[in-house]
N, C-alpha and C. Protein backbone atom coordinates (compact mmCIF):
# COMPACT_ATOMS: atom_id res chain seq x y z
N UNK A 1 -13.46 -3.59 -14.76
CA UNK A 1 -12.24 -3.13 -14.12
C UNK A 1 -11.11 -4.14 -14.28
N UNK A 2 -11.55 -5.38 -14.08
CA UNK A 2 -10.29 -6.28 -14.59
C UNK A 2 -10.14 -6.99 -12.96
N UNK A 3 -10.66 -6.66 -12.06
CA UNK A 3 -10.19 -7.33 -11.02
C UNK A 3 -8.85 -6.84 -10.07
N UNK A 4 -8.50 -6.95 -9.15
CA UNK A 4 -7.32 -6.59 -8.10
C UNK A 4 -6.35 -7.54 -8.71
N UNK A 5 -5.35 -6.55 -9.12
CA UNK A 5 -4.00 -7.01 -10.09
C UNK A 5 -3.01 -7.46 -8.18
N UNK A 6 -3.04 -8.13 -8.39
CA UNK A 6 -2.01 -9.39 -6.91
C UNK A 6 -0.51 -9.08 -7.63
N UNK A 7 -0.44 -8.57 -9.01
CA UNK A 7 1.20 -8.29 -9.05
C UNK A 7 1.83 -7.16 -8.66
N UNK A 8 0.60 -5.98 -8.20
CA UNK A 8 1.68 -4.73 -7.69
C UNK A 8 1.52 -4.92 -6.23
N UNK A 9 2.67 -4.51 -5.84
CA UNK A 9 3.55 -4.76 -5.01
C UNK A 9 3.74 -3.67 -3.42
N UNK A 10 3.04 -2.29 -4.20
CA UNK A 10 3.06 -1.19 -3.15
C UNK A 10 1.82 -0.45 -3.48
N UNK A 11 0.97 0.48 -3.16
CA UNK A 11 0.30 0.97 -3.24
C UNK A 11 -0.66 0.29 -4.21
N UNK A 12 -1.25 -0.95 -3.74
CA UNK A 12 -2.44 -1.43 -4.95
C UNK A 12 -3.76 -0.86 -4.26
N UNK A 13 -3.99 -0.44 -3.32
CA UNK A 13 -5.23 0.20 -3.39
C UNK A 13 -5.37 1.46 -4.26
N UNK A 14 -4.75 2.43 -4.61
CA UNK A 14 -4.33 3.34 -5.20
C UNK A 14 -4.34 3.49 -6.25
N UNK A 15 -3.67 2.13 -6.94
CA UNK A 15 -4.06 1.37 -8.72
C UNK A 15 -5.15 0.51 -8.47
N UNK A 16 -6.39 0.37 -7.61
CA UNK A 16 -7.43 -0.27 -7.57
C UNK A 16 -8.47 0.49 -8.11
N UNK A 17 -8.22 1.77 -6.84
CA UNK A 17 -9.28 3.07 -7.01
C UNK A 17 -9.16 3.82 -8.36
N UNK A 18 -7.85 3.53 -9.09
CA UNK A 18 -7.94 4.50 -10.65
C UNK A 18 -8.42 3.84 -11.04
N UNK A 19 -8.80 2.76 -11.36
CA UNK A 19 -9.30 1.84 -12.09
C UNK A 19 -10.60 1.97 -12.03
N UNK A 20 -11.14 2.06 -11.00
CA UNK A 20 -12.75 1.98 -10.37
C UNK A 20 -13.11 3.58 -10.89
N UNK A 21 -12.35 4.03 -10.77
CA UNK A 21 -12.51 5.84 -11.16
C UNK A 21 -12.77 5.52 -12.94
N UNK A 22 -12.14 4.94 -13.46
CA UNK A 22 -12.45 4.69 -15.22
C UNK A 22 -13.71 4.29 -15.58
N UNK A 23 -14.16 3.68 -14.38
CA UNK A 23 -14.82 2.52 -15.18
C UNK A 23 -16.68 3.24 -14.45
N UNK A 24 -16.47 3.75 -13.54
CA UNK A 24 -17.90 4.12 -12.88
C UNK A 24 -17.84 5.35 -11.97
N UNK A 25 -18.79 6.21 -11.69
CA UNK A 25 -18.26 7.18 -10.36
C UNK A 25 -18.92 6.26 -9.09
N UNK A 26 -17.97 6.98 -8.19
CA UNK A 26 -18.19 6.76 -7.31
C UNK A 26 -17.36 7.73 -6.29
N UNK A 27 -17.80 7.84 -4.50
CA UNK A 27 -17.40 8.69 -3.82
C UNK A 27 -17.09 7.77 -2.76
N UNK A 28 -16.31 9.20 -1.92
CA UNK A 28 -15.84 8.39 -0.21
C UNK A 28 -16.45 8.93 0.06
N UNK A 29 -16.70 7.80 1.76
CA UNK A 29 -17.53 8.26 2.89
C UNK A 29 -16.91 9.25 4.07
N UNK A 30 -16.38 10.23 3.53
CA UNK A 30 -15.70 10.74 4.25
C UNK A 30 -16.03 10.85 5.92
N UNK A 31 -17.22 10.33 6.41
CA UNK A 31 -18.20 10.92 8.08
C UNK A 31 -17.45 9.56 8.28
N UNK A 32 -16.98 8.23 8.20
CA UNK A 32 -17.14 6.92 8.71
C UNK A 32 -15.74 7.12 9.06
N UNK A 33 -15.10 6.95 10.17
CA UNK A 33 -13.71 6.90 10.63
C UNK A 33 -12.75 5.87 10.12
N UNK A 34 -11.71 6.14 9.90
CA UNK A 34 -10.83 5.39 9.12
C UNK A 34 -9.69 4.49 10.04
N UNK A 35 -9.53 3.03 10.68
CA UNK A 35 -8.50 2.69 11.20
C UNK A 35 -7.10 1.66 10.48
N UNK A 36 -6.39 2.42 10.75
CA UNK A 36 -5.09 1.42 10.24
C UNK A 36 -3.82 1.35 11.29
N UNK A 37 -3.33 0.36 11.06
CA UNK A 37 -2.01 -0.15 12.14
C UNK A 37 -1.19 1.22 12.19
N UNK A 38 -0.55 1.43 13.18
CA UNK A 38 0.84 2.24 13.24
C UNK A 38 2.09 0.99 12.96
N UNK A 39 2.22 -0.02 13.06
CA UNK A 39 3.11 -0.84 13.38
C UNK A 39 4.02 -0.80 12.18
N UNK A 40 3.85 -0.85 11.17
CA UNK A 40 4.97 -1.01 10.23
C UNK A 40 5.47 0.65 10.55
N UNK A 41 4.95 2.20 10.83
CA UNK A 41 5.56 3.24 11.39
C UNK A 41 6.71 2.61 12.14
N UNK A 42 6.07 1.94 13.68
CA UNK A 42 7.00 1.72 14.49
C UNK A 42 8.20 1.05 14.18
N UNK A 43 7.69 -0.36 13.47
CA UNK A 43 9.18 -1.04 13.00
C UNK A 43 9.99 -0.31 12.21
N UNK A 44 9.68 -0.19 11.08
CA UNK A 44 10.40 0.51 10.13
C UNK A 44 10.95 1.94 9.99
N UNK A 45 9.94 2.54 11.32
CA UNK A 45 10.35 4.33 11.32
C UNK A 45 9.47 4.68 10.02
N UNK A 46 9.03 5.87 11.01
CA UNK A 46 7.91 7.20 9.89
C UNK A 46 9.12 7.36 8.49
N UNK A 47 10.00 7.81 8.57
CA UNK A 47 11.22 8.52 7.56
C UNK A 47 11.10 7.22 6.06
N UNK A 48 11.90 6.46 6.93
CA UNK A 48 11.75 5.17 5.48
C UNK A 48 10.51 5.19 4.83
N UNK A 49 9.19 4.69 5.87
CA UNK A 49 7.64 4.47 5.45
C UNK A 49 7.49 5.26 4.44
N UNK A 50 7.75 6.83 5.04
CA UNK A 50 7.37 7.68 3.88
C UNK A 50 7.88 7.73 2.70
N UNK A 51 9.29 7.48 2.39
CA UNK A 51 9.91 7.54 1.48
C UNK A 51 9.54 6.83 0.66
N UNK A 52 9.23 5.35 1.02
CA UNK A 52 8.92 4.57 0.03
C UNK A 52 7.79 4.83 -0.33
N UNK A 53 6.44 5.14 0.33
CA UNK A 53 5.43 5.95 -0.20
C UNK A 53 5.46 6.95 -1.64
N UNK A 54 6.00 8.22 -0.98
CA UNK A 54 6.77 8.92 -2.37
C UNK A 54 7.26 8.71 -3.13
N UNK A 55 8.05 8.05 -3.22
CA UNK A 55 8.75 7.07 -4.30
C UNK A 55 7.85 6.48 -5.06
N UNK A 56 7.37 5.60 -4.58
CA UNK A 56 6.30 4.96 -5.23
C UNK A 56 5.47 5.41 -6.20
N UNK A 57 4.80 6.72 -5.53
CA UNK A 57 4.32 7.62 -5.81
C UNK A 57 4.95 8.34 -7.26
N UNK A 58 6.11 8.43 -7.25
CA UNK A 58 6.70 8.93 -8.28
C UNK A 58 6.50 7.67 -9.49
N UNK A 59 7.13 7.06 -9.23
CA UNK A 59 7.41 5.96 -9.79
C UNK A 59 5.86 5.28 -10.67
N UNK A 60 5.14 5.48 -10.08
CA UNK A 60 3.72 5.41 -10.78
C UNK A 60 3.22 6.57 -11.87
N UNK A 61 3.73 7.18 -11.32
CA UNK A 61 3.71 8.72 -12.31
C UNK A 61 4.38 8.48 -13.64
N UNK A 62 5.29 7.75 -13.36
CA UNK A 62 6.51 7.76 -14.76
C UNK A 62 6.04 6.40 -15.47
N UNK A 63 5.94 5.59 -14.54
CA UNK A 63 6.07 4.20 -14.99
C UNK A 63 4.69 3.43 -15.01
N UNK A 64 4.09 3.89 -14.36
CA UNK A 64 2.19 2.98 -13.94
C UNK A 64 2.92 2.24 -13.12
N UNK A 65 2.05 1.08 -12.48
CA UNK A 65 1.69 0.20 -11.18
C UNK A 65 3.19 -0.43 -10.81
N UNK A 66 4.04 -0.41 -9.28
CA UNK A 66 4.78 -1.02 -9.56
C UNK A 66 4.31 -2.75 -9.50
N UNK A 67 5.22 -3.39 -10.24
CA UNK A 67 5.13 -4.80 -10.17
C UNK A 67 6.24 -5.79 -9.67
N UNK A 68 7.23 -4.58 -9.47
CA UNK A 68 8.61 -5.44 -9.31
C UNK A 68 8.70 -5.27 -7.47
N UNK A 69 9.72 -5.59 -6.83
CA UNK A 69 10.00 -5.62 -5.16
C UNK A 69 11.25 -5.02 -4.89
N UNK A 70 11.14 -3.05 -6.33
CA UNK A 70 12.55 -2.36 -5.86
C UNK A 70 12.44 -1.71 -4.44
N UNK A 71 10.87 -1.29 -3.94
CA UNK A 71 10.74 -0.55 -2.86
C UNK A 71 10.69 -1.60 -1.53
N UNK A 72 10.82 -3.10 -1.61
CA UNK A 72 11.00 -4.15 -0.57
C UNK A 72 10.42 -3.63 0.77
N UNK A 73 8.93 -3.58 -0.18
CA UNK A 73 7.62 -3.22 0.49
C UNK A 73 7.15 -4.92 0.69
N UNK A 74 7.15 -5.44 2.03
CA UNK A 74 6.69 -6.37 2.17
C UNK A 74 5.44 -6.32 3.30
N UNK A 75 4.27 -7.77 2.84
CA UNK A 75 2.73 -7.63 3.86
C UNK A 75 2.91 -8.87 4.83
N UNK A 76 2.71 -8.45 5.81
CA UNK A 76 2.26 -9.13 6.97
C UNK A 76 3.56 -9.81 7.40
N UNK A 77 4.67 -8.85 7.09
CA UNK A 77 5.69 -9.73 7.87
C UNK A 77 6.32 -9.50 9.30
N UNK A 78 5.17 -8.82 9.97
CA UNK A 78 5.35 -8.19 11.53
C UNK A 78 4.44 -9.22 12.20
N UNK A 79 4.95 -9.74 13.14
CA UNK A 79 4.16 -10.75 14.21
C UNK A 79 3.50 -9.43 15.41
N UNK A 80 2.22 -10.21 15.34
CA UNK A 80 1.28 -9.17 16.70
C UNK A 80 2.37 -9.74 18.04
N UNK A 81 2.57 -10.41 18.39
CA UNK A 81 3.55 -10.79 19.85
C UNK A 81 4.60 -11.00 19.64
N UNK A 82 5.54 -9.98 20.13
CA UNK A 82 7.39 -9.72 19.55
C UNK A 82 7.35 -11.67 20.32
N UNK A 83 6.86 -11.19 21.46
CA UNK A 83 7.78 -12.94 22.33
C UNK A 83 7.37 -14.54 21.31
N UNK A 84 6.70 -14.21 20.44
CA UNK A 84 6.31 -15.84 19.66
C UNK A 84 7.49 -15.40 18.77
N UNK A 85 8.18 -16.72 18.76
CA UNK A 85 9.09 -16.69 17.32
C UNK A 85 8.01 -17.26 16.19
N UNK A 86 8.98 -16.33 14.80
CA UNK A 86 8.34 -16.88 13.70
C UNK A 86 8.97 -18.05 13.04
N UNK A 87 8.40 -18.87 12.52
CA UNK A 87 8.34 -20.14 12.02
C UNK A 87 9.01 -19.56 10.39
């Protein structure tokens, strides 16, 4: 497979799983419950989130993996406690 490419930028699980799809089958566990944050929803609003999703989405379609920071999709830049400032 080549390993988890650290240069795309938005949806790399997405260009992880095509990859894994080339190379071997494999399935989801669809019975095992799935959890993920709401928080970038909350900060950023559902509307934007999605957009850049779709976009993305497109944009992979035309172009393959993004690598660049046009969708200024950024990770872990929400603090769990609004009251700690960030450093």
């Amino acid at each position: 497979m080549g390993g988890f490419d650290e240069k795309i930028t938005i949806l790399e699980d997405y260009s992880y799983g095509k990859a894994a799809k080339k190379t071997s089958k494999y399935r989801f566990l669809r019975e095992l419950p799935f959890y993920t944050s709401a928080r970038r929803f909350e900060k950023d609003g559902r509307f934007k989130v999605y957009f850049k999703y779709v976009a993305a989405q497109l944009y992979m379609l035309f172009f393959g993996p993004v690598k660049s920071d046009i969708f200024k999709y950024k990770f872990g830049h929400y603090n769990n406690d609004e009251n700690v400032e960030q450093k």
